[in-house]
C-alpha atoms as a PDB file:
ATOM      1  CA  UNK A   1       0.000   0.000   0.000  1.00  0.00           C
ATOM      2  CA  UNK A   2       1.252   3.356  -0.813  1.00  0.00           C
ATOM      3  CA  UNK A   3       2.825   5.671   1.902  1.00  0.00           C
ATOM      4  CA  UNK A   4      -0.265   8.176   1.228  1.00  0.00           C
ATOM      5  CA  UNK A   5      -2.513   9.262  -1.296  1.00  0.00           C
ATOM      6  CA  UNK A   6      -3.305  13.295  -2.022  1.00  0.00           C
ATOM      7  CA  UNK A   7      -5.209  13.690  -5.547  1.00  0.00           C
ATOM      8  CA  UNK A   8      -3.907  10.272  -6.720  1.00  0.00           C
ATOM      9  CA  UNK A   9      -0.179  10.895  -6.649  1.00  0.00           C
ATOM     10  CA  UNK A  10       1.827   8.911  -3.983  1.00  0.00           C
ATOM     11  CA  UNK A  11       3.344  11.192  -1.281  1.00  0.00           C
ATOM     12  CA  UNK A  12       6.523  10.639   0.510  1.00  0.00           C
ATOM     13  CA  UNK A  13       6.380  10.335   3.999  1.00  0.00           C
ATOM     14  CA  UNK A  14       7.634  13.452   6.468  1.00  0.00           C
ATOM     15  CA  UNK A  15      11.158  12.079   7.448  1.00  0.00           C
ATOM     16  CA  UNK A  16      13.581  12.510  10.221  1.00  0.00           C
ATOM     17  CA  UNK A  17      17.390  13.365  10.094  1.00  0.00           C
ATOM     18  CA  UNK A  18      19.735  12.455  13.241  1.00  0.00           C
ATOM     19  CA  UNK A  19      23.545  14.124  13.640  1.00  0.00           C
ATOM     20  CA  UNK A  20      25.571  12.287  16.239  1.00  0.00           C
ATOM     21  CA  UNK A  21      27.936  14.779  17.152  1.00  0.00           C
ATOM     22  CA  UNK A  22      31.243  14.764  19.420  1.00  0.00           C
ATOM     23  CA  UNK A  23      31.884  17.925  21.666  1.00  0.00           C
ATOM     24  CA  UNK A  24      30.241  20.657  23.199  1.00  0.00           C
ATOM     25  CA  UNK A  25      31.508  22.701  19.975  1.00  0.00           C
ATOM     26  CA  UNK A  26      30.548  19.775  17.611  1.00  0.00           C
ATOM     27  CA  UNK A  27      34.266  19.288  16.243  1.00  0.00           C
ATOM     28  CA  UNK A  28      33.469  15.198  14.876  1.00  0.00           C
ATOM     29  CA  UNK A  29      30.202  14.112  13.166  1.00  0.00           C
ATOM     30  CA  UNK A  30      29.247  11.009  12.400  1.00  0.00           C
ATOM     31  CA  UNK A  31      27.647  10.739   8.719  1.00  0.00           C
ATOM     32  CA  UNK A  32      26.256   7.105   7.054  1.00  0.00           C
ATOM     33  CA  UNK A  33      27.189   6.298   3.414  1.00  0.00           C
ATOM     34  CA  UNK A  34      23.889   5.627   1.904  1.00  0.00           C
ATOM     35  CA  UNK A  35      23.900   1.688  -0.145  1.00  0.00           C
ATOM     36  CA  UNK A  36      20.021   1.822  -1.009  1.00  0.00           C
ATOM     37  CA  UNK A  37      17.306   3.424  -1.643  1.00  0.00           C
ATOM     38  CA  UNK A  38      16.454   7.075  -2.059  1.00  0.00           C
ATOM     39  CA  UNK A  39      19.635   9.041  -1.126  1.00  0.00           C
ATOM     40  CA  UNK A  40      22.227   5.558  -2.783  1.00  0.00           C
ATOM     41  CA  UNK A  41      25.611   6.903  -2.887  1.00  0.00           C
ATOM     42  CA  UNK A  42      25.810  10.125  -0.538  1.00  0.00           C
ATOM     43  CA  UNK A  43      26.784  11.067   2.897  1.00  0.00           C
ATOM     44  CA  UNK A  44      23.785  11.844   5.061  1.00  0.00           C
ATOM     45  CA  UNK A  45      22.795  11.839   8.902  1.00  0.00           C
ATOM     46  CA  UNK A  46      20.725   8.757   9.840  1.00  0.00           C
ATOM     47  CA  UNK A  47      17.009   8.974   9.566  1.00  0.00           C
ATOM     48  CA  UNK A  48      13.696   8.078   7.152  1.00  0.00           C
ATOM     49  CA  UNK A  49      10.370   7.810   6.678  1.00  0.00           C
ATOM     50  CA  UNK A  50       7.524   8.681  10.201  1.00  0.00           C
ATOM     51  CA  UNK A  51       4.961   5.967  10.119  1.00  0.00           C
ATOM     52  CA  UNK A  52       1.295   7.268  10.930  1.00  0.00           C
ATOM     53  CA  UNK A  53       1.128   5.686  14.199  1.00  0.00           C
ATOM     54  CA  UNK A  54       4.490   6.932  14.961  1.00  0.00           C
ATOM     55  CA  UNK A  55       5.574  10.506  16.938  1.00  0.00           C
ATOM     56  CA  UNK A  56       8.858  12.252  15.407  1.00  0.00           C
ATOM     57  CA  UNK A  57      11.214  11.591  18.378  1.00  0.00           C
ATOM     58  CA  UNK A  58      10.313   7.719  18.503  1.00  0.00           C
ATOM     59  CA  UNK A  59      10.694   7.556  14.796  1.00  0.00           C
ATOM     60  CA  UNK A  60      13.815   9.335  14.456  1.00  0.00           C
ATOM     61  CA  UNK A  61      15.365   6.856  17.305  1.00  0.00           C
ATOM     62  CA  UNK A  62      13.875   3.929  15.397  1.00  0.00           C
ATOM     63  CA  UNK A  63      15.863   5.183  12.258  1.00  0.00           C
ATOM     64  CA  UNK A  64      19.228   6.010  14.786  1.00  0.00           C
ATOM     65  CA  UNK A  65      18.871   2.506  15.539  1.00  0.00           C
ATOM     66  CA  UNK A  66      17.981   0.886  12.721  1.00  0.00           C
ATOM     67  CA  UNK A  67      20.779   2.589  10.370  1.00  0.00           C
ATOM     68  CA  UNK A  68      23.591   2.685  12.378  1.00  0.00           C
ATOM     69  CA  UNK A  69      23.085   0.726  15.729  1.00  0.00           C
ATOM     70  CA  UNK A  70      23.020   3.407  18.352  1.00  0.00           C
ATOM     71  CA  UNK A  71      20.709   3.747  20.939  1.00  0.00           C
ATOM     72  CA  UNK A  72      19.274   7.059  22.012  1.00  0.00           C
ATOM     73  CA  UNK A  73      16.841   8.362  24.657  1.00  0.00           C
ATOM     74  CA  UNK A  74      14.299  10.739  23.279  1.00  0.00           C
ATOM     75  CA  UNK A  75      15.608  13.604  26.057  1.00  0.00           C
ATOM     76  CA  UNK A  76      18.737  13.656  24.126  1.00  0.00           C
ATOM     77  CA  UNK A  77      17.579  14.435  20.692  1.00  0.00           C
ATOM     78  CA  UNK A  78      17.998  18.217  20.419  1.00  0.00           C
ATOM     79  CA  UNK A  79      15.682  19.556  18.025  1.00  0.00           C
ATOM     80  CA  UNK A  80      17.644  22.009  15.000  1.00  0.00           C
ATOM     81  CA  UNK A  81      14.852  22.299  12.791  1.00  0.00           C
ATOM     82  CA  UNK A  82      12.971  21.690   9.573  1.00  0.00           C
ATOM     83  CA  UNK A  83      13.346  21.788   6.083  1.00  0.00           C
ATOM     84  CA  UNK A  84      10.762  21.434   3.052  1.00  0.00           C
ATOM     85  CA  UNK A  85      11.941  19.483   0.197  1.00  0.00           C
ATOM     86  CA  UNK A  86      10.515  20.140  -2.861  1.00  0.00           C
ATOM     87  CA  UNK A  87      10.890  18.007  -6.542  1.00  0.00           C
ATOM     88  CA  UNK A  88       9.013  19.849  -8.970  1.00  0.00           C
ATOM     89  CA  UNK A  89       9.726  17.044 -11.618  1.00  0.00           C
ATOM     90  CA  UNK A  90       8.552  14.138  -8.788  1.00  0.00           C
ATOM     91  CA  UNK A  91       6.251  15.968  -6.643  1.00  0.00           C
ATOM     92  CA  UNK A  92       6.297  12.490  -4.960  1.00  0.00           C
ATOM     93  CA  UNK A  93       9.307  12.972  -3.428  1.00  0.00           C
ATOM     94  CA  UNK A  94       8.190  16.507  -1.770  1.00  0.00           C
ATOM     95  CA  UNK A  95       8.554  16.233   1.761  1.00  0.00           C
ATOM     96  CA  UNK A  96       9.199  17.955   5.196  1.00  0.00           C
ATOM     97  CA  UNK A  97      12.040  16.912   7.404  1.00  0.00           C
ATOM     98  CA  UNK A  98      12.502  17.541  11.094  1.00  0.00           C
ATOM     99  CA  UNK A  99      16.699  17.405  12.125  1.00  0.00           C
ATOM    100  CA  UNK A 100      18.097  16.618  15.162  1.00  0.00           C
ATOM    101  CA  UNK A 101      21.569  16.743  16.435  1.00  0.00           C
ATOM    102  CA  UNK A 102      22.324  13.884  19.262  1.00  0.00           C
ATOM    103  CA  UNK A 103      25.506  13.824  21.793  1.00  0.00           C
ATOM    104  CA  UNK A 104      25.052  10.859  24.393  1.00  0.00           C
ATOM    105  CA  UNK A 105      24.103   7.351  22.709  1.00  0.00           C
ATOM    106  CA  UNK A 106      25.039   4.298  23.975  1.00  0.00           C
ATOM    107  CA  UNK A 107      26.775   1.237  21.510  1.00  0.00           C
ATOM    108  CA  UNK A 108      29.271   1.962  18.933  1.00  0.00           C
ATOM    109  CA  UNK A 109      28.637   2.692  14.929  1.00  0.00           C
ATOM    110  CA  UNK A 110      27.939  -0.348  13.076  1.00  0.00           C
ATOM    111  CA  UNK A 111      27.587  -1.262   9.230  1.00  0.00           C
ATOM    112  CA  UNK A 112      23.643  -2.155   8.456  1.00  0.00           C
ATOM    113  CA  UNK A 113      22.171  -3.286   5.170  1.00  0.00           C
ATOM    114  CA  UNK A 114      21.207   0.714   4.296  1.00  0.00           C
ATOM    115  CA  UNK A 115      24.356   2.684   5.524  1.00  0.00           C
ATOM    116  CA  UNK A 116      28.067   2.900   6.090  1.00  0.00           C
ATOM    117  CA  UNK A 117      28.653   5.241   9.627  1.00  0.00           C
ATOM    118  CA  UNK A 118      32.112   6.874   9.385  1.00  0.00           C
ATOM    119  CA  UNK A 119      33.358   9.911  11.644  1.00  0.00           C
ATOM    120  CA  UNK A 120      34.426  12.968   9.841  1.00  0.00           C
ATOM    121  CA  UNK A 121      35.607  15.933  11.313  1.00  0.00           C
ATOM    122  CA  UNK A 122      33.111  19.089  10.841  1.00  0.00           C
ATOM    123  CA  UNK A 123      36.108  20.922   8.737  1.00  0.00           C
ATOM    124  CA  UNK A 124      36.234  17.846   6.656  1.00  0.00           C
ATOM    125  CA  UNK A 125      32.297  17.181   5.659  1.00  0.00           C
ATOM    126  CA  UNK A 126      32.019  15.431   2.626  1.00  0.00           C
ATOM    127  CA  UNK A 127      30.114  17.942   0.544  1.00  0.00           C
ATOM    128  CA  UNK A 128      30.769  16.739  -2.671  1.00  0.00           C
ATOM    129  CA  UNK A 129      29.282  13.417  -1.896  1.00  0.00           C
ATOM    130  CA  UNK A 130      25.958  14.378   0.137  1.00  0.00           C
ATOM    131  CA  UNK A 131      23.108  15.845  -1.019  1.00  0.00           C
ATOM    132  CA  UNK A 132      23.535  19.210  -3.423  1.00  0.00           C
ATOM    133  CA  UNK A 133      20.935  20.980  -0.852  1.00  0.00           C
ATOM    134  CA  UNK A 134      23.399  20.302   2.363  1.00  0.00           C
ATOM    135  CA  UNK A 135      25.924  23.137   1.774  1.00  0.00           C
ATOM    136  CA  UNK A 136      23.114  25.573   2.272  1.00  0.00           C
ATOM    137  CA  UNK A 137      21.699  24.653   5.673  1.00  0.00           C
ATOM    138  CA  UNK A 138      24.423  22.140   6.838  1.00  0.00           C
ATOM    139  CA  UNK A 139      27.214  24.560   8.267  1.00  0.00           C
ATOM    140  CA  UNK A 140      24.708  26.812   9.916  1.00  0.00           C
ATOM    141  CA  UNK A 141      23.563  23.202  11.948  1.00  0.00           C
ATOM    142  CA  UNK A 142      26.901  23.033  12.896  1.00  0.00           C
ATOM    143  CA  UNK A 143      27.599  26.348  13.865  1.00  0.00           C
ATOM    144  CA  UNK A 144      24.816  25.848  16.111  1.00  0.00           C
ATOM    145  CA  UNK A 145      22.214  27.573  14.784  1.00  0.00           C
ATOM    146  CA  UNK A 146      18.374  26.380  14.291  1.00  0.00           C
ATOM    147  CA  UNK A 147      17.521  26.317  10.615  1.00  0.00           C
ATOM    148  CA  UNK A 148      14.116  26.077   8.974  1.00  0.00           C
ATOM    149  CA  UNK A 149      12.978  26.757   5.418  1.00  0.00           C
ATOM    150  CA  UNK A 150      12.681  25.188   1.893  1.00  0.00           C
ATOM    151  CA  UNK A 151      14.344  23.602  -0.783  1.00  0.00           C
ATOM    152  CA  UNK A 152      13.453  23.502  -4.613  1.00  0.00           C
ATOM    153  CA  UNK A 153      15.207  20.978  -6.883  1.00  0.00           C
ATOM    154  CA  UNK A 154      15.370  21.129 -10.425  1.00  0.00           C
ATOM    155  CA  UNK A 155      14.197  18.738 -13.154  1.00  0.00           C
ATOM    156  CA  UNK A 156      16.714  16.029 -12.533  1.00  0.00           C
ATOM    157  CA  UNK A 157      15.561  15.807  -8.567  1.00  0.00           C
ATOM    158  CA  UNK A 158      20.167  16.190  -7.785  1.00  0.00           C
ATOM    159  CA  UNK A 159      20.991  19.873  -7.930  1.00  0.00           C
ATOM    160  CA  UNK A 160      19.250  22.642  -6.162  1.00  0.00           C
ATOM    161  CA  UNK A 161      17.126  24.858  -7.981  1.00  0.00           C
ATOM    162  CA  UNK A 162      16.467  27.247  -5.387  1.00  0.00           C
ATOM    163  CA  UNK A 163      16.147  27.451  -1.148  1.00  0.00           C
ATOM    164  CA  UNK A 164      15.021  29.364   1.101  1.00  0.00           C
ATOM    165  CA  UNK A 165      17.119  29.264   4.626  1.00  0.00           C
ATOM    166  CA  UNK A 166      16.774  31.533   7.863  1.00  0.00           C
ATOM    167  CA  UNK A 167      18.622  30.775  11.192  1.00  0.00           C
ATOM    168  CA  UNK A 168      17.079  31.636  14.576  1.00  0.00           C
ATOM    169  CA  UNK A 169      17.571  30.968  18.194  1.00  0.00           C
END
């Protein structure tokens, strides 16, 4: 069954994003190299698809878990904000995102059918290998700022056609 109907085209499920991060400054992050599905080949944090019985905290721990093995209490997500994604050419794909950053987790990084977790430093992101939209809201997440806005992609559903960012407190 589809993830959800809205005049006949099949809608993408909001999504979560999770950011382990190392020190109070953030100076290591932990990104997952992406071997299926939407997102195949980049960098990205760890996180997917809420199910309709599911609130965002418990299904961005679910994804933690399920992508890269760590295990999370929901008082320790920390909330950076929310992005629109929108594909023009696959209005399918459109969907919101909520982001969190995490610092305490318990287990180390493991390899899972969907992703790769490796440690990069935050002067060292992979840019050139994540998602074209990243280098627009990514270093202001890391800088510590709350983000929230929208993203347009162009006909080929890669590059960035436009976006929309503001930072706040």
């Amino acid at each position: 069954m589809p993830d959800g109907l809205s005049k006949g085209v099949v809608k993408m499920l909001p999504t979560t994003l999770v950011f382990p991060v190392l020190g109070d400054s953030i100076e290591r992050i932990l990104l997952g190299y992406k071997k299926t599905g939407f997102g195949k080949g980049k960098w990205n944090g760890f996180g997917g698809k809420i199910q309709p019985d599911e609130i965002v905290s418990s299904a961005a721990l679910r994804e933690l878990q399920e992508e890269s093995g760590l295990l999370a209490d929901e008082k320790d997500l920390i909330w950076v904000g929310r992005l629109e994604f929108v594909f023009p050419a696959s209005p399918e794909l459109d969907h919101p995102v909520e982001i969190f950053l995490i610092k305490k987790w318990q287990n180390t990084p493991i390899e899972t059918d969907e992703m790769c977790p490796k440690w990069f430093s935050t002067k060292d992101v992979p840019y050139h290998s994540m998602w074209d939209d990243d280098i627009f809201w990514f270093p202001q997440v890391l800088r510590g700022e709350k983000i929230c806005g929208e993203i347009v992609f162009d006909s080929n559903n890669e590059k960035v056609a436009s976006h929309q960012i503001k930072s706040f407190e």
